[in-house]
C-alpha atoms as a PDB file:
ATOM      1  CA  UNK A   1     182.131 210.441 -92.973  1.00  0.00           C
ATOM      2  CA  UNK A   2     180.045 208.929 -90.121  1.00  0.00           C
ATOM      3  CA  UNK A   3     182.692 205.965 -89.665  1.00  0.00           C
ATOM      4  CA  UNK A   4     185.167 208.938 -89.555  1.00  0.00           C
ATOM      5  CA  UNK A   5     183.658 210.559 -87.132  1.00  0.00           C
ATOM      6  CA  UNK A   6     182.906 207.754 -85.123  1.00  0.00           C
ATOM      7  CA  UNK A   7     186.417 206.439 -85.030  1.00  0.00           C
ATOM      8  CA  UNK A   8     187.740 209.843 -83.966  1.00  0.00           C
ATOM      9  CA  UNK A   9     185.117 209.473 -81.053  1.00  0.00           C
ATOM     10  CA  UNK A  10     186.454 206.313 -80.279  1.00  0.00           C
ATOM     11  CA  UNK A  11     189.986 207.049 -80.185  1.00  0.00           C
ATOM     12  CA  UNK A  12     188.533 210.396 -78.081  1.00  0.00           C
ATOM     13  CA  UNK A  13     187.150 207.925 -75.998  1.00  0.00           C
ATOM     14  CA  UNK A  14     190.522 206.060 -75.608  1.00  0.00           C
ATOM     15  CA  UNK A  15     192.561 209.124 -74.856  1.00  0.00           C
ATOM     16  CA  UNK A  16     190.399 210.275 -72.336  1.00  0.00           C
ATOM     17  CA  UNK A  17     190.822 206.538 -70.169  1.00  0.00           C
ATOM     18  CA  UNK A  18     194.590 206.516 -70.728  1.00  0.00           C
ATOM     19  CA  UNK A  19     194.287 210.463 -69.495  1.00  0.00           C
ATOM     20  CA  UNK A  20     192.895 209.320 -66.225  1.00  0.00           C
ATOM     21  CA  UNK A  21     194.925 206.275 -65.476  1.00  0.00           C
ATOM     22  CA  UNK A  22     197.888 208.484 -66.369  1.00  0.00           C
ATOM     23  CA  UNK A  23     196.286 211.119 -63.778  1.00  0.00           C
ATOM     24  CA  UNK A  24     195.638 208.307 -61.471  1.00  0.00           C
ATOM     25  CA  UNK A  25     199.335 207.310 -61.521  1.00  0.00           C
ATOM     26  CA  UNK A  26     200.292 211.172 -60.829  1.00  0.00           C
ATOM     27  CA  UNK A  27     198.264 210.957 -58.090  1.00  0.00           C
ATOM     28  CA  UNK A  28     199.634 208.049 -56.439  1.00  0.00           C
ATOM     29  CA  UNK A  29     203.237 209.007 -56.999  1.00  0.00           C
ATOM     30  CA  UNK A  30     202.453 212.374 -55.172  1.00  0.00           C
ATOM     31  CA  UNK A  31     200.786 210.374 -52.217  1.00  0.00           C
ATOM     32  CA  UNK A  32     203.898 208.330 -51.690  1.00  0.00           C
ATOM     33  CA  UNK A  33     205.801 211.482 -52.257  1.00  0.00           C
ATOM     34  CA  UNK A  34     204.427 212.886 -49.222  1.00  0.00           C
ATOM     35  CA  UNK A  35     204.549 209.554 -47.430  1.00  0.00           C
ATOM     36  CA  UNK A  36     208.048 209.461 -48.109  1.00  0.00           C
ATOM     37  CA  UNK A  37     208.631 213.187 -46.863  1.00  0.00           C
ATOM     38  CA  UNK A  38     207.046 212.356 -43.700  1.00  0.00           C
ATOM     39  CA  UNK A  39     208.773 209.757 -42.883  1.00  0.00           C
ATOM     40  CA  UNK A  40     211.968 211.568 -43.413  1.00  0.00           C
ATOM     41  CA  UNK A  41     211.023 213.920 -40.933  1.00  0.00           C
ATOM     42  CA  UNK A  42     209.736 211.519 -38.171  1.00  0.00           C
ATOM     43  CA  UNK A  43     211.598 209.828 -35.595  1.00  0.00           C
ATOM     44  CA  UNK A  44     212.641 206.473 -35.874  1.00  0.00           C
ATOM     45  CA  UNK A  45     213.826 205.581 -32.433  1.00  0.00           C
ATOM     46  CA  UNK A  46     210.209 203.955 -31.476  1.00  0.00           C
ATOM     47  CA  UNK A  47     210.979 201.371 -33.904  1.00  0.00           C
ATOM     48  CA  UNK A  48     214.494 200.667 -32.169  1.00  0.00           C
ATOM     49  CA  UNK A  49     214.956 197.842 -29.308  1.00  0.00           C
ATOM     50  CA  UNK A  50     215.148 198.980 -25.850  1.00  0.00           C
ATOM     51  CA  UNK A  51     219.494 198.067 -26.353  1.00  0.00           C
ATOM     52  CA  UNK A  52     219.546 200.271 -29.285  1.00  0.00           C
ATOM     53  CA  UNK A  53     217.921 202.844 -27.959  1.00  0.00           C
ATOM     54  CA  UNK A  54     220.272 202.984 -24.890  1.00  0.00           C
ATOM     55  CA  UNK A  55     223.211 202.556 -27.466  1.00  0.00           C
ATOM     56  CA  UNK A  56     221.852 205.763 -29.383  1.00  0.00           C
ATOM     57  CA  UNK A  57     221.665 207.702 -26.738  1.00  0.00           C
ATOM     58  CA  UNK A  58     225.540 206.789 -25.742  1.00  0.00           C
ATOM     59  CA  UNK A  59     226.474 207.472 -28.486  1.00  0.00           C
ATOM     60  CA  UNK A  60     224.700 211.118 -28.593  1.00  0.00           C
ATOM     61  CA  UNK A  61     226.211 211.609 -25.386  1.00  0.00           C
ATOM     62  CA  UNK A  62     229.805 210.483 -26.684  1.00  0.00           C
ATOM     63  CA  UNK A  63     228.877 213.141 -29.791  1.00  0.00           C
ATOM     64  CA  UNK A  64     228.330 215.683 -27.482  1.00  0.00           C
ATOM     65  CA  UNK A  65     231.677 215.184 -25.769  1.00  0.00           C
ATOM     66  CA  UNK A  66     233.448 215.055 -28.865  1.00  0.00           C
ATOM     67  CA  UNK A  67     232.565 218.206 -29.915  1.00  0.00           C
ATOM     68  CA  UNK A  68     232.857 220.095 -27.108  1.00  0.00           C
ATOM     69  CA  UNK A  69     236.419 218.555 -27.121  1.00  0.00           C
ATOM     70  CA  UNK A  70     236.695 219.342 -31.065  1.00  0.00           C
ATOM     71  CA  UNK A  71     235.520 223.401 -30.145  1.00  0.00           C
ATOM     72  CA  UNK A  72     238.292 223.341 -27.262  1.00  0.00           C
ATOM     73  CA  UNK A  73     241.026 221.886 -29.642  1.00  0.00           C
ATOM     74  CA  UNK A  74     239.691 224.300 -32.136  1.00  0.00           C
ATOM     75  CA  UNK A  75     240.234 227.186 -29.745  1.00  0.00           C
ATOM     76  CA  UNK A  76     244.217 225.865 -28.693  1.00  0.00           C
ATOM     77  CA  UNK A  77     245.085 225.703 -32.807  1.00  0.00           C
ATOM     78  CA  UNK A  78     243.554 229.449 -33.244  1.00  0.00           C
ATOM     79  CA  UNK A  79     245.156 230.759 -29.806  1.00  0.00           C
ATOM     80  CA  UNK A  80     248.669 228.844 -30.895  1.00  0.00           C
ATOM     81  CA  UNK A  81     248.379 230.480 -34.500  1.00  0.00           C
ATOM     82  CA  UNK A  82     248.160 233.822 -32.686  1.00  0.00           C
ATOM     83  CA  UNK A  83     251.333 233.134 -30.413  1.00  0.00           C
ATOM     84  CA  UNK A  84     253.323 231.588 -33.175  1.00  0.00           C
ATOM     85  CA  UNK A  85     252.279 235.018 -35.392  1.00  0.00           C
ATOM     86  CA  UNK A  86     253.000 237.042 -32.696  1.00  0.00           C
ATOM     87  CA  UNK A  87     256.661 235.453 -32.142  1.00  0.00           C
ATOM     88  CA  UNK A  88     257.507 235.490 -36.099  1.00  0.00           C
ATOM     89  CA  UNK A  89     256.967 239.190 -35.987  1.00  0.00           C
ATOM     90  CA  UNK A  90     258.910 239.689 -32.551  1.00  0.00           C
ATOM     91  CA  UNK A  91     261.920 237.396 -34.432  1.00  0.00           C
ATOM     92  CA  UNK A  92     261.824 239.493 -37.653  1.00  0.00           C
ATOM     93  CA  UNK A  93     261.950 242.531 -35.622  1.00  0.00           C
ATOM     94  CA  UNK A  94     264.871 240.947 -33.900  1.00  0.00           C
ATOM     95  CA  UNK A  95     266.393 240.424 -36.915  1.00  0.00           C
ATOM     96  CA  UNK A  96     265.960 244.203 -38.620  1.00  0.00           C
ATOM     97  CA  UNK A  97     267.533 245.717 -35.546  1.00  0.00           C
ATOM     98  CA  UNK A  98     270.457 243.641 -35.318  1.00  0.00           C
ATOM     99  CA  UNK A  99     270.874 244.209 -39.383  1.00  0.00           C
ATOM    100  CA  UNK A 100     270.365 247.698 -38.960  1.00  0.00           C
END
């Protein structure tokens, strides 16, 4: 009964290490978890060259163009749509009176 006992203390014993390495590992993966998160959020352009920062901010400049030129083209299609609805109705109007 003593050996029993002894081996159940030893497997205890066992359990308990792997428990902590296991919690160890948790613990690490969560660190670089939140590494990983913060470097999502932080900027990167300190780590570009002095050309590609001057090449990132053309091309924010060339974004910004592009959509204010998307948001105007955007605005022509919608205001066309409205003229072209506007003449379909005055054509099928047209076209009752003349049946009529």
């Amino acid at each position: 009964m003593q050996r029993y006992v002894a081996h159940q203390q030893k497997q205890l014993a066992q359990l308990h290490k792997s428990l902590e390495a296991c919690e160890r590992r948790v613990q690490e993966a969560n660190t670089k978890i939140a590494e990983l998160h913060q470097e999502l959020g932080a900027e990167l352009q300190s780590e570009l060259s002095a050309a590609e920062q001057a090449e990132l901010r053309g091309l924010n400049a060339r974004l910004d163009a592009i959509k204010k030129k998307h948001a105007k083209a955007q605005s022509a299609r919608l205001q066309g749509q409205v003229e072209v609805q506007e003449l379909e109705s005055l054509l099928v109007g047209n076209l009752q009176t003349r049946q009529q």
